[in-house]
C-alpha atoms as a PDB file:
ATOM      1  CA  UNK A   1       0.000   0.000   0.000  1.00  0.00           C
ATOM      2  CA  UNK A   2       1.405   3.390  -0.924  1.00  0.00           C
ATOM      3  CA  UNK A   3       2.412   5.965   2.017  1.00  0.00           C
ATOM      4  CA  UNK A   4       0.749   9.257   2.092  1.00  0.00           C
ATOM      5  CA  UNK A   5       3.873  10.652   2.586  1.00  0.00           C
ATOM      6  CA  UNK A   6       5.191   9.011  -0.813  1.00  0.00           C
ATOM      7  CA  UNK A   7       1.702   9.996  -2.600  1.00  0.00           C
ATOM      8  CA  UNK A   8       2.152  13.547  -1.648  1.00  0.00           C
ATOM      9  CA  UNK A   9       5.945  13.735  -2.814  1.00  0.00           C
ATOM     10  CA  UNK A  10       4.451  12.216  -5.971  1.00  0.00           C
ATOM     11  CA  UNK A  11       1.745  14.887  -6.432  1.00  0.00           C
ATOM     12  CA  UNK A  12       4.263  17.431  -5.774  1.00  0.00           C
ATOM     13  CA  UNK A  13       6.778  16.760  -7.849  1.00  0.00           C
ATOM     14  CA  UNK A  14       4.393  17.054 -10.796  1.00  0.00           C
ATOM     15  CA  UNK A  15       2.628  19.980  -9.696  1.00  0.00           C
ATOM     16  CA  UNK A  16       6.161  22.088  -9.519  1.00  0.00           C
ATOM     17  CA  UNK A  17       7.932  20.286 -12.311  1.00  0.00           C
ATOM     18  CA  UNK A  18      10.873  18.787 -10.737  1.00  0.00           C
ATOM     19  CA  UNK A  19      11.895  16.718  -7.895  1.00  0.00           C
ATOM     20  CA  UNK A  20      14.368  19.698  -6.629  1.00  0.00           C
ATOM     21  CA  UNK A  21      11.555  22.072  -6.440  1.00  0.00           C
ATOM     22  CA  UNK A  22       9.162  19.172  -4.830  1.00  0.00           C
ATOM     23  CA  UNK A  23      12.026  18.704  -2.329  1.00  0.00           C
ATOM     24  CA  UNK A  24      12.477  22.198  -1.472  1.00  0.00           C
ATOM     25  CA  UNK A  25       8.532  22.693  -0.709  1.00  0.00           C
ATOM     26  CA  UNK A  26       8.861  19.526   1.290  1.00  0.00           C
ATOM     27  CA  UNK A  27      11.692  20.342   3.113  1.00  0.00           C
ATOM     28  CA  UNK A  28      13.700  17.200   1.910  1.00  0.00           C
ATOM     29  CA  UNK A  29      16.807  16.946   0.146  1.00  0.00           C
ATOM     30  CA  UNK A  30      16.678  16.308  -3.882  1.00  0.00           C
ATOM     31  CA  UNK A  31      18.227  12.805  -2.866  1.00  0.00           C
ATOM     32  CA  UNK A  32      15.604  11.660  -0.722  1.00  0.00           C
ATOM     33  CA  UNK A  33      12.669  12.839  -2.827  1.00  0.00           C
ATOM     34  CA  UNK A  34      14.332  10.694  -5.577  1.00  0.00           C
ATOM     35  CA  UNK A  35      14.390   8.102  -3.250  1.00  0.00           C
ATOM     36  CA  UNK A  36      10.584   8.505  -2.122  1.00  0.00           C
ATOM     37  CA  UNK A  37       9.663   8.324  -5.867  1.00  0.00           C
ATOM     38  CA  UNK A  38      11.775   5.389  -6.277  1.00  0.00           C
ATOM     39  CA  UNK A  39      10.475   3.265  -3.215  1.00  0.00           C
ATOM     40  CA  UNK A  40       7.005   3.965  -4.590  1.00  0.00           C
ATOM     41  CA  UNK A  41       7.667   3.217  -7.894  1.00  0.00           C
ATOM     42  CA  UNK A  42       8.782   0.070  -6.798  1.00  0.00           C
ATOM     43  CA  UNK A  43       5.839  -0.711  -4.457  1.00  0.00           C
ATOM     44  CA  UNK A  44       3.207  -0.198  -7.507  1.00  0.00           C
ATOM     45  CA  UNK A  45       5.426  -2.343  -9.658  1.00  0.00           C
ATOM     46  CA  UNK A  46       5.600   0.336 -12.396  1.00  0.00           C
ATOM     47  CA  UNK A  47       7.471   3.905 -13.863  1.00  0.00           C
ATOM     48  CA  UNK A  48       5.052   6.679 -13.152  1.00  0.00           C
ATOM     49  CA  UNK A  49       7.422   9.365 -14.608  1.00  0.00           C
ATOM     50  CA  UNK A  50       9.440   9.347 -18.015  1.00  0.00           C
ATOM     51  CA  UNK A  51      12.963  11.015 -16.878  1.00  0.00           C
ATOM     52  CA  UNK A  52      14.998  13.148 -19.544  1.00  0.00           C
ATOM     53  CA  UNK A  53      17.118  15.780 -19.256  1.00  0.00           C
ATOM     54  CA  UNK A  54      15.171  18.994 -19.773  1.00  0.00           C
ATOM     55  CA  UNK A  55      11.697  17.798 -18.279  1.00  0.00           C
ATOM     56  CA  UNK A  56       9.591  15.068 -16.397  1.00  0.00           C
ATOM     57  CA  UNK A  57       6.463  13.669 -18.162  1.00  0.00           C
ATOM     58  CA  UNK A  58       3.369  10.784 -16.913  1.00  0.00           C
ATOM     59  CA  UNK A  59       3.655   7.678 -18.014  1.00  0.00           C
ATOM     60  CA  UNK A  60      -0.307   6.494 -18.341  1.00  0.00           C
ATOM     61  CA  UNK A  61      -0.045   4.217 -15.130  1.00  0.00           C
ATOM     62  CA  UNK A  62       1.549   8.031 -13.593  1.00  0.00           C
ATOM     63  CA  UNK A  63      -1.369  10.092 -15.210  1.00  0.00           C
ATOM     64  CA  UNK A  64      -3.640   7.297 -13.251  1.00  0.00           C
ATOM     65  CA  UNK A  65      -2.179   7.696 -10.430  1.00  0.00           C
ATOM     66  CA  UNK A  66      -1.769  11.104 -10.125  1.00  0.00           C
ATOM     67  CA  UNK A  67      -5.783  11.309 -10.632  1.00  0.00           C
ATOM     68  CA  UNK A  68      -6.519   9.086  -7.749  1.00  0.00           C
ATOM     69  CA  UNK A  69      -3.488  10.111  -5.472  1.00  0.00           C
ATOM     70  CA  UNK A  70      -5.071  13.470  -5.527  1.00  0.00           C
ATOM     71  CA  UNK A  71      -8.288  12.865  -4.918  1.00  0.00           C
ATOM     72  CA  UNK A  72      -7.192  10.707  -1.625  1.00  0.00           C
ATOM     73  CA  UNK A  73      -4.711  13.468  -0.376  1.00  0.00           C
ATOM     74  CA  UNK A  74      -8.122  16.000  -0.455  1.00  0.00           C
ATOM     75  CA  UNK A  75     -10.032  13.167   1.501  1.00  0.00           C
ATOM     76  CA  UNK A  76      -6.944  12.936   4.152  1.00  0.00           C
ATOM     77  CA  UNK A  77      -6.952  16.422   4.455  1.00  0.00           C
ATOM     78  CA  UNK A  78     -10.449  17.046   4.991  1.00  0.00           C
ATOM     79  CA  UNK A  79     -10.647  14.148   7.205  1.00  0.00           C
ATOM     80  CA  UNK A  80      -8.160  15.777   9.172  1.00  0.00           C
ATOM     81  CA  UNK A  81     -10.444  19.179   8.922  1.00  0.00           C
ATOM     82  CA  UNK A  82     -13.827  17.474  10.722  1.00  0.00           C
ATOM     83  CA  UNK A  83     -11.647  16.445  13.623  1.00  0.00           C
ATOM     84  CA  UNK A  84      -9.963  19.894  14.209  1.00  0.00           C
ATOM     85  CA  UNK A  85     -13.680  21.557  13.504  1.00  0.00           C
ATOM     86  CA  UNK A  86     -14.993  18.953  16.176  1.00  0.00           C
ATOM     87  CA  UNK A  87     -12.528  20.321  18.861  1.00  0.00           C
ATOM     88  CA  UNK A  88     -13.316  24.095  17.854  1.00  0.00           C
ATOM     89  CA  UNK A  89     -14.175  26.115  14.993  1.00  0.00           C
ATOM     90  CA  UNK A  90     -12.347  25.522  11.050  1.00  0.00           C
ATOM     91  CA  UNK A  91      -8.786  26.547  11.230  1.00  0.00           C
ATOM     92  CA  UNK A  92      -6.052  25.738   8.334  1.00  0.00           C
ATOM     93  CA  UNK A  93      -4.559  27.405   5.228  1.00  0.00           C
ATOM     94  CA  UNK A  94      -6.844  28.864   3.050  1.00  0.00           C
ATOM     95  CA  UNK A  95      -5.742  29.882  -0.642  1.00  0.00           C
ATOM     96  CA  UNK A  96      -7.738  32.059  -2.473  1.00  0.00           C
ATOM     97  CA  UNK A  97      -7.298  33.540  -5.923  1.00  0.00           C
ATOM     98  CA  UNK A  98      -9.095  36.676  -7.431  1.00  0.00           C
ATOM     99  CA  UNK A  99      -9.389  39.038  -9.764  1.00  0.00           C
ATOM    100  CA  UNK A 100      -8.198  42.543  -8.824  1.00  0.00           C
ATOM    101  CA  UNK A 101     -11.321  44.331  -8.959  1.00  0.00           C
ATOM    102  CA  UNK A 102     -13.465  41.994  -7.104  1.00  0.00           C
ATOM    103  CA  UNK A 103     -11.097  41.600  -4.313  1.00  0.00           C
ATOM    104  CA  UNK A 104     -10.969  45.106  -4.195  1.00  0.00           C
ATOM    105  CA  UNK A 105     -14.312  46.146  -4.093  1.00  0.00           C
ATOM    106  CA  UNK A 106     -15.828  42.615  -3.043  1.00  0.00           C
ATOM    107  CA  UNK A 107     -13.582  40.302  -0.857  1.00  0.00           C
ATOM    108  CA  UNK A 108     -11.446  41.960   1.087  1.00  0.00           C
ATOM    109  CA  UNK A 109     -14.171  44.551   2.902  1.00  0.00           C
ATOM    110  CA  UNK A 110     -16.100  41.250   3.862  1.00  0.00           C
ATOM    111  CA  UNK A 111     -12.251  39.771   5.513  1.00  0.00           C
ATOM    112  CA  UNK A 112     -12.230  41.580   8.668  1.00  0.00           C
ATOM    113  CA  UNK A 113     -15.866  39.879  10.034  1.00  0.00           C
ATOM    114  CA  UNK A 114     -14.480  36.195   8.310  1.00  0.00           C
ATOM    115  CA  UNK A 115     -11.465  36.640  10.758  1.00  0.00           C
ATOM    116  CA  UNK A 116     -13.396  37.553  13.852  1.00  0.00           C
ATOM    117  CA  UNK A 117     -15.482  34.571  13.364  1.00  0.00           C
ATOM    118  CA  UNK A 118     -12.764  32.013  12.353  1.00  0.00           C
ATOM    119  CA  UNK A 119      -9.346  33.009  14.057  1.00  0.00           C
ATOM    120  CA  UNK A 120      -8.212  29.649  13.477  1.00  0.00           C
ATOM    121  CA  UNK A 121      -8.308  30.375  10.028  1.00  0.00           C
ATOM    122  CA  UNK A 122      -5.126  31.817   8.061  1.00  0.00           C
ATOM    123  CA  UNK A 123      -5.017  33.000   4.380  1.00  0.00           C
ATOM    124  CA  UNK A 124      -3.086  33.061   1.672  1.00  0.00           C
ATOM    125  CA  UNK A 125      -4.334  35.393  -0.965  1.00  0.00           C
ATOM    126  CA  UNK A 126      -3.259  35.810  -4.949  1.00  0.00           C
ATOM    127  CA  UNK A 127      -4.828  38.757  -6.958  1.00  0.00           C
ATOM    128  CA  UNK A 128      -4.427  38.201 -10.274  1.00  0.00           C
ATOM    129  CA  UNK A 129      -6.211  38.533 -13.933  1.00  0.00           C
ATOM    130  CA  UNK A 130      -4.583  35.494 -15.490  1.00  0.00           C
ATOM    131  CA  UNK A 131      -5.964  32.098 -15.836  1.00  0.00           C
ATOM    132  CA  UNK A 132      -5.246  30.000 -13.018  1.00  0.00           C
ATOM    133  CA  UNK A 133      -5.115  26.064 -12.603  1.00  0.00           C
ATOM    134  CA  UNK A 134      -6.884  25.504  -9.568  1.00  0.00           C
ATOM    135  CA  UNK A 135      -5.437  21.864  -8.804  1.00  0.00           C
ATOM    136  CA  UNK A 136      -1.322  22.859 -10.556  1.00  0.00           C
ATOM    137  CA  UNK A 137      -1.387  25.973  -7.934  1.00  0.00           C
ATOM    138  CA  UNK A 138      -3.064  24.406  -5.062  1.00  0.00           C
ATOM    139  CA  UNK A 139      -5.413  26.806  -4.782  1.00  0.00           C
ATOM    140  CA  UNK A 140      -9.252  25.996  -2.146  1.00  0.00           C
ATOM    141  CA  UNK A 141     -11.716  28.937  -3.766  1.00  0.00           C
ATOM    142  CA  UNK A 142     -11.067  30.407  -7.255  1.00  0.00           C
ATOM    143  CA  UNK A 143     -13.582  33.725  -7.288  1.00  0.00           C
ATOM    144  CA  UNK A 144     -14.350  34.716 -10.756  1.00  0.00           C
ATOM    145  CA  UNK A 145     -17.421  36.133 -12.743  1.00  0.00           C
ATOM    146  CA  UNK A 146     -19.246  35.367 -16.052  1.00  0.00           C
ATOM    147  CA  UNK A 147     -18.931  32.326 -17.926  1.00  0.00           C
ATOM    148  CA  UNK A 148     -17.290  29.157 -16.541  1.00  0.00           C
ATOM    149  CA  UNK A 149     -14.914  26.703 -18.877  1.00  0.00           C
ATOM    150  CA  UNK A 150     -13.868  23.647 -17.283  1.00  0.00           C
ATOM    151  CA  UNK A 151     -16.652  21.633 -15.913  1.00  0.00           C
ATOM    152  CA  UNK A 152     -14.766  19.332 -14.021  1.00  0.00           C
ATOM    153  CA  UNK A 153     -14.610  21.943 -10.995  1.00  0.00           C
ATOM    154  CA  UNK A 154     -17.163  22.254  -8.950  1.00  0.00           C
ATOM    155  CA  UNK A 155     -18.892  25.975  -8.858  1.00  0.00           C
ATOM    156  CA  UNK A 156     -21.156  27.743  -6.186  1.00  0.00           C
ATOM    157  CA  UNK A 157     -23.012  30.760  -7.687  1.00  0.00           C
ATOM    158  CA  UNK A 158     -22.386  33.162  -4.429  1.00  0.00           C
ATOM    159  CA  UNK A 159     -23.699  36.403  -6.245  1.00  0.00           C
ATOM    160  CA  UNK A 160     -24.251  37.835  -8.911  1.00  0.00           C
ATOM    161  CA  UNK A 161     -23.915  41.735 -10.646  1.00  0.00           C
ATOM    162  CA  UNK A 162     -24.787  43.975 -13.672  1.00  0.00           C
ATOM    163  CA  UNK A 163     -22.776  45.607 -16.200  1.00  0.00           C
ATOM    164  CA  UNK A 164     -22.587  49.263 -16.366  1.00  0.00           C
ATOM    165  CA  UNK A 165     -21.540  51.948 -19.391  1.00  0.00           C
ATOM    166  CA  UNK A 166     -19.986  55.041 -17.979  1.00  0.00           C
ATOM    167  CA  UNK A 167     -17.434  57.328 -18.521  1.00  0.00           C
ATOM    168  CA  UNK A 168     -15.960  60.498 -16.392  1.00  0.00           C
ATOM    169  CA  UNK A 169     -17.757  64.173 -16.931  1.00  0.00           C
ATOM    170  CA  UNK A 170     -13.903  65.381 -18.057  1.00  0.00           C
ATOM    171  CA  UNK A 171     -14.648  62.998 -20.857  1.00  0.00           C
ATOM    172  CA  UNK A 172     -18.053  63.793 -21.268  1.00  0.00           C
ATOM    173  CA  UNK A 173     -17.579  67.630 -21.293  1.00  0.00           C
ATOM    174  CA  UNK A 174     -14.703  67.285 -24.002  1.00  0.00           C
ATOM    175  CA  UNK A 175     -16.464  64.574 -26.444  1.00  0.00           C
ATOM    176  CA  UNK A 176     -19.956  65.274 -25.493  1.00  0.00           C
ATOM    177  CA  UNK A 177     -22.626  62.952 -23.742  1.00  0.00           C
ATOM    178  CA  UNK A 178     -23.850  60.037 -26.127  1.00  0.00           C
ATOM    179  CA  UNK A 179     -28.164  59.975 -26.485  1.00  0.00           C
ATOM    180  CA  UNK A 180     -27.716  57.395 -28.811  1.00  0.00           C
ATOM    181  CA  UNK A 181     -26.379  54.254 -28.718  1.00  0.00           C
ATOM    182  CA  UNK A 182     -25.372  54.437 -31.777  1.00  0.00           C
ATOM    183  CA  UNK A 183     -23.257  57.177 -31.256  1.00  0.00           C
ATOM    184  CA  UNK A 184     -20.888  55.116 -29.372  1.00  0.00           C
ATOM    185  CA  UNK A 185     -19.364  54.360 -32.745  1.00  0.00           C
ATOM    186  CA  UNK A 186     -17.543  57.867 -32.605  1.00  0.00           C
ATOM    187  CA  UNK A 187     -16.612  57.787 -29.037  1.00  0.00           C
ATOM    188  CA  UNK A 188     -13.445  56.610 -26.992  1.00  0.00           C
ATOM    189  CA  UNK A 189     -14.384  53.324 -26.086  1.00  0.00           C
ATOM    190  CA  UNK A 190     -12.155  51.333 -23.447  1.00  0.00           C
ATOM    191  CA  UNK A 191     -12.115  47.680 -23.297  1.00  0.00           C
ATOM    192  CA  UNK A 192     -10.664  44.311 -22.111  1.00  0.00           C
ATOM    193  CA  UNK A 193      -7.972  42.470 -24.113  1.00  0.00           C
ATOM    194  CA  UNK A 194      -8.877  39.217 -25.143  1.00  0.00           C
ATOM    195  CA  UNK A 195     -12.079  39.052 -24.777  1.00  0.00           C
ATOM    196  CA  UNK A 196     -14.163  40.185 -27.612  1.00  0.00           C
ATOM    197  CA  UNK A 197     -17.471  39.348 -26.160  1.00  0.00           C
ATOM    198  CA  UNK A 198     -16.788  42.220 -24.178  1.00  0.00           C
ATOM    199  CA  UNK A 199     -16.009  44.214 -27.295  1.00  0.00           C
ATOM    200  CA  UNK A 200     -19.564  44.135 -28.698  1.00  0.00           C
ATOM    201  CA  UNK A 201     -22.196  46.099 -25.998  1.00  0.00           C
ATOM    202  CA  UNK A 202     -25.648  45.090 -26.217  1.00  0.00           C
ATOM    203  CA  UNK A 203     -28.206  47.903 -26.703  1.00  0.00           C
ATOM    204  CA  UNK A 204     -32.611  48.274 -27.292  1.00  0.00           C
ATOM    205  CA  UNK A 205     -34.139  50.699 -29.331  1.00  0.00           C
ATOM    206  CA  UNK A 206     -37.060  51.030 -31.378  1.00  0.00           C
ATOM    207  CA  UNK A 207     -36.299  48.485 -34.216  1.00  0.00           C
ATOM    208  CA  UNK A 208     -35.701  46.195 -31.076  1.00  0.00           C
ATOM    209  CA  UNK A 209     -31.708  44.586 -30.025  1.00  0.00           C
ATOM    210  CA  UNK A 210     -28.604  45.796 -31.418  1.00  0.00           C
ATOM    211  CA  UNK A 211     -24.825  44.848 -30.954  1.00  0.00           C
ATOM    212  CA  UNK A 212     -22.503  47.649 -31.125  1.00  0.00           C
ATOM    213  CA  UNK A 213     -19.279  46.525 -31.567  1.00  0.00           C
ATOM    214  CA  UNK A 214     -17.337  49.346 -29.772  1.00  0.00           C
ATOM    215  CA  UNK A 215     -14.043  51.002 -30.953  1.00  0.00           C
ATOM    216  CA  UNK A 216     -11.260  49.932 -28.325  1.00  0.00           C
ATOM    217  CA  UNK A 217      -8.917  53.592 -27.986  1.00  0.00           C
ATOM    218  CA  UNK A 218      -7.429  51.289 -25.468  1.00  0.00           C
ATOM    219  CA  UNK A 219      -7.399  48.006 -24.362  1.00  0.00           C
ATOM    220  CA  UNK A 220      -6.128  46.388 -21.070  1.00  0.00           C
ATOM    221  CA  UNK A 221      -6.078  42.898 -19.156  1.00  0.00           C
ATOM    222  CA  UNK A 222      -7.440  44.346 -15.986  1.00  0.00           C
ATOM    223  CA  UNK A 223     -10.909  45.849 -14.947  1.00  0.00           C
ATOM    224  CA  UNK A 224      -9.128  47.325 -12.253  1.00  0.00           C
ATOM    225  CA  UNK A 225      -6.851  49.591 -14.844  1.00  0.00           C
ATOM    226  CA  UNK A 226     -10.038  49.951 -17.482  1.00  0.00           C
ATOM    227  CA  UNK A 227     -11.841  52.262 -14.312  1.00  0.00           C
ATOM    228  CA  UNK A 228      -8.760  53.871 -13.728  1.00  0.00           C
ATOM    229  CA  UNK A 229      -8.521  54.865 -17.668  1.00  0.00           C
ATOM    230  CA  UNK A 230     -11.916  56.143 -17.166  1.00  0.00           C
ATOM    231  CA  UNK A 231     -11.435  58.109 -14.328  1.00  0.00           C
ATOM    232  CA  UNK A 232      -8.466  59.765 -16.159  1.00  0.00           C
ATOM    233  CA  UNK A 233     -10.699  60.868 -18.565  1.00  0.00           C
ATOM    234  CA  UNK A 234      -9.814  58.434 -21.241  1.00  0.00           C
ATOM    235  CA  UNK A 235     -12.971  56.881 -23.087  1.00  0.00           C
ATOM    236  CA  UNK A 236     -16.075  55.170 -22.083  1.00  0.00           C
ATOM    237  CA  UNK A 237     -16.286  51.909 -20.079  1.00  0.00           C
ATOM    238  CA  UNK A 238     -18.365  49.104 -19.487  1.00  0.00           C
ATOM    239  CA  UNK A 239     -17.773  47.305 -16.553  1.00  0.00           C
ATOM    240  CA  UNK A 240     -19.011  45.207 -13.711  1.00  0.00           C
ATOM    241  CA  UNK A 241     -21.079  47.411 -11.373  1.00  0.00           C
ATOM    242  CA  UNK A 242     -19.316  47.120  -8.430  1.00  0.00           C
ATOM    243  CA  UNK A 243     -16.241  48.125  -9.378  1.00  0.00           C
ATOM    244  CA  UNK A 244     -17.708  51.571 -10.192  1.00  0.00           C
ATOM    245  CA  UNK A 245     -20.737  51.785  -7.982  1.00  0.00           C
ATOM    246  CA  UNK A 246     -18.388  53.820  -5.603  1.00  0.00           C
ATOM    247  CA  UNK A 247     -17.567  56.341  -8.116  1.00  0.00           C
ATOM    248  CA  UNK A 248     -20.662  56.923  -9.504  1.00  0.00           C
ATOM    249  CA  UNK A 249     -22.391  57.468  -6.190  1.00  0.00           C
ATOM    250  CA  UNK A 250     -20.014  60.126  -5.863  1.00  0.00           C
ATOM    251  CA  UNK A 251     -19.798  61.715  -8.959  1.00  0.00           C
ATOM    252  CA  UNK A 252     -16.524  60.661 -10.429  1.00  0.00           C
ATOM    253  CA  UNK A 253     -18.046  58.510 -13.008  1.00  0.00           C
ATOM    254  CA  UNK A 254     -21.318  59.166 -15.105  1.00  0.00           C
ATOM    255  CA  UNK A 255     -23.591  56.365 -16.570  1.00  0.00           C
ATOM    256  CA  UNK A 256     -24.807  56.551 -19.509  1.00  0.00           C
ATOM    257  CA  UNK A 257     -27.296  55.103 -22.106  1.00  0.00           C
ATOM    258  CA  UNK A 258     -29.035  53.711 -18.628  1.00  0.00           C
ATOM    259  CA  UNK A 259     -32.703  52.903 -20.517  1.00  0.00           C
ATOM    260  CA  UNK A 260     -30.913  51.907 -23.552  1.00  0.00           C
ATOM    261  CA  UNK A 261     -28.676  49.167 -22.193  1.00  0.00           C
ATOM    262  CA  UNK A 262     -28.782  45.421 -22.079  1.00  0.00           C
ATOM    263  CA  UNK A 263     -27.081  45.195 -18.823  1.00  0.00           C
ATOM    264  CA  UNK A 264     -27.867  41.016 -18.439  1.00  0.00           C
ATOM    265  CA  UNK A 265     -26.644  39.203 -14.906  1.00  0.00           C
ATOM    266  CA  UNK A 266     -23.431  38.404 -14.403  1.00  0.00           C
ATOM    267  CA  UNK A 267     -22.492  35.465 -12.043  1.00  0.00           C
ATOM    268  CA  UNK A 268     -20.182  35.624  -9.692  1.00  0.00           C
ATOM    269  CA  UNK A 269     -18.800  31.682  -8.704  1.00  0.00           C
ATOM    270  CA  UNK A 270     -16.717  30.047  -5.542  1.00  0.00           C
ATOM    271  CA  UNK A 271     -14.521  27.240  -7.850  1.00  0.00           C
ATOM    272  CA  UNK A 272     -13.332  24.554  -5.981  1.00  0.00           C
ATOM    273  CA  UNK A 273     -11.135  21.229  -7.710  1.00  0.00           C
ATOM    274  CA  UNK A 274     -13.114  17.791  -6.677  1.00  0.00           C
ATOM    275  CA  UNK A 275     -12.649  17.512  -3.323  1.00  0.00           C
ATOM    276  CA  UNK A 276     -11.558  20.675  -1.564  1.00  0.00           C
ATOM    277  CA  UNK A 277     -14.874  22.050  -0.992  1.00  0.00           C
ATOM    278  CA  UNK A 278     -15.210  19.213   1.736  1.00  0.00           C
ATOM    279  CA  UNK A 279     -12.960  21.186   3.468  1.00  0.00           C
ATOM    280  CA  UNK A 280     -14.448  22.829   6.550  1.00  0.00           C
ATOM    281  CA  UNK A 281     -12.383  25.900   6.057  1.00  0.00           C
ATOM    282  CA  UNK A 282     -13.613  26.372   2.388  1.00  0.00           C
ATOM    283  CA  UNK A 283     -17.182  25.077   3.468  1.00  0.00           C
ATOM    284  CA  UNK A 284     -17.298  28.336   5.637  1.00  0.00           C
ATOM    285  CA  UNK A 285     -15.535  31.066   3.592  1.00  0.00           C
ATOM    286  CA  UNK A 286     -18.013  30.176   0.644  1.00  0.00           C
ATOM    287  CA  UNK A 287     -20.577  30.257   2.731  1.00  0.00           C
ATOM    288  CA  UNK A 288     -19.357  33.882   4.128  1.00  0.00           C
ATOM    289  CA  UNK A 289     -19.534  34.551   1.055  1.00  0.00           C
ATOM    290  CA  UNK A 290     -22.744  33.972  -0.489  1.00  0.00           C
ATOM    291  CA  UNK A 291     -24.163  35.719   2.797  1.00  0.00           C
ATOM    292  CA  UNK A 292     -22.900  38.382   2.572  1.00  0.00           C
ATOM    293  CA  UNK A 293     -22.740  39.015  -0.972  1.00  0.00           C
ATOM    294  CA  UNK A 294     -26.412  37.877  -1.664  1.00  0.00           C
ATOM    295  CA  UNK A 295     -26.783  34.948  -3.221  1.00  0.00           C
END
């Protein structure tokens, strides 16, 4: 019977690329990780790895393996969870990954109250824009809106927002204020790279909907930097509503085209890899959450 010990330097070694790296997060020499690897290799009879110079690759026993290896490491763990939460209240390591804007405006107001009820409770945040491998980066809760790609992970709907088309009155007062739809055409328009769904803004009128493919002045990976742009006077936006609820209430921003614009729900999802979302730690910051976020 494998070790959990040996299944978790197995796991690890795959999830940073190499044994030295594995070894390193371990706290283990490069020696005795190879030797971990090797004693299980042994014990299942097989090679789970294919060994060259530059890189390490799964054999298909190893890509087998590696499935159900961590799949029993996320049972261990939140085996080990319900025992501590029987003693007291969820405690642990919880990683969470974000977008900029949400954590922002979103996540971290609602931290200070998660803290106060769950002191046992640590976490390790990542802000970023990029697409993230939940199970590669060992991350518990991925927060992200809109559309979801991989179906494999599991996804709470915690909330869920609008889209809003504004712009700053030092835009406004130098290109003038749109009536129109339409009349986007000739304006500034400021949108997100790589995603061209975002690129075309829905619109009603009399003749019933219309797509307006906007013209991007400026394009950007982050929501975060397309409200800055806007603030600075560059072009018009259309972004979640929270990020710019704030700036709007107090004048900084202007929306426009309000009884004009398609502004359909956008989720907002807890991701979790199979698993993790036994974890009594996740179990309660989701929950937190979709409390306190509405859903």
């Amino acid at each position: 019977m494998s070790q959990p010990s040996d299944m978790a330097a197995f796991v690890r070694i795959i999830e940073t690329g190499s044994l030295a790296a594995a070894a390193r997060d371990l706290g283990l020499t490069a020696s005795a990780m190879s030797k971990q690897l090797t004693r299980l290799e042994a014990r299942l009879g097989v090679r789970l790895l294919t060994r060259t110079t530059r890189r390490l690759g799964l054999t298909p026993e190893g890509e087998v393996y590696l499935a159900r290896a961590r799949d029993i490491l996320s049972l261990i763990e939140a085996a080990e969870q319900d025992v501590t939460a029987c003693r007291g209240r969820p405690g642990g390591l919880l990683r969470v990954n974000t977008g900029t804007a949400f954590a922002r405006h979103r996540l971290i107001p609602l931290l200070p109250d998660f803290f106060a009820r769950y002191p046992a409770i640590t976490l390790d945040l990542t802000v970023t824009d990029r697409r993230v491998d939940l199970v590669a980066e060992q991350v518990d809760v991925l927060l992200r809106t809109g559309a979801l790609g991989d179906s494999s992970l599991l996804a709470r709907r915690i909330a869920e927002g609008r889209r809003v088309v504004c712009a700053a009155p030092a835009y406004l007062a130098r290109r003038g204020r749109p009536v129109r739809p339409e009349e986007l055409l000739a304006h500034d328009c400021l949108v997100l790279r790589g995603r061209s769904r975002l690129t075309v803004w829905p619109f009603r009128s009399a003749e019933g909907l219309q797509s307006l493919a906007v013209r991007g002045v400026a394009t950007t990976d982050s929501a975060e930097a397309l409200r800055d742009m806007a603030l600075a006077g560059l072009g018009i936006i259309r972004v979640s509503g929270f990020i710019v609820a704030r700036d709007i209430a107090e004048g900084r921003l202007v929306p426009l085209l309000e009884a004009e614009h398609v502004s359909e729900e956008v989720p907002i999802w807890a991701v979790t890899a199979p698993g993790r979302h036994r974890l009594p730690r996740v179990q309660v910051f989701v929950d937190h959450l979709a409390r306190h976020l509405g859903a």
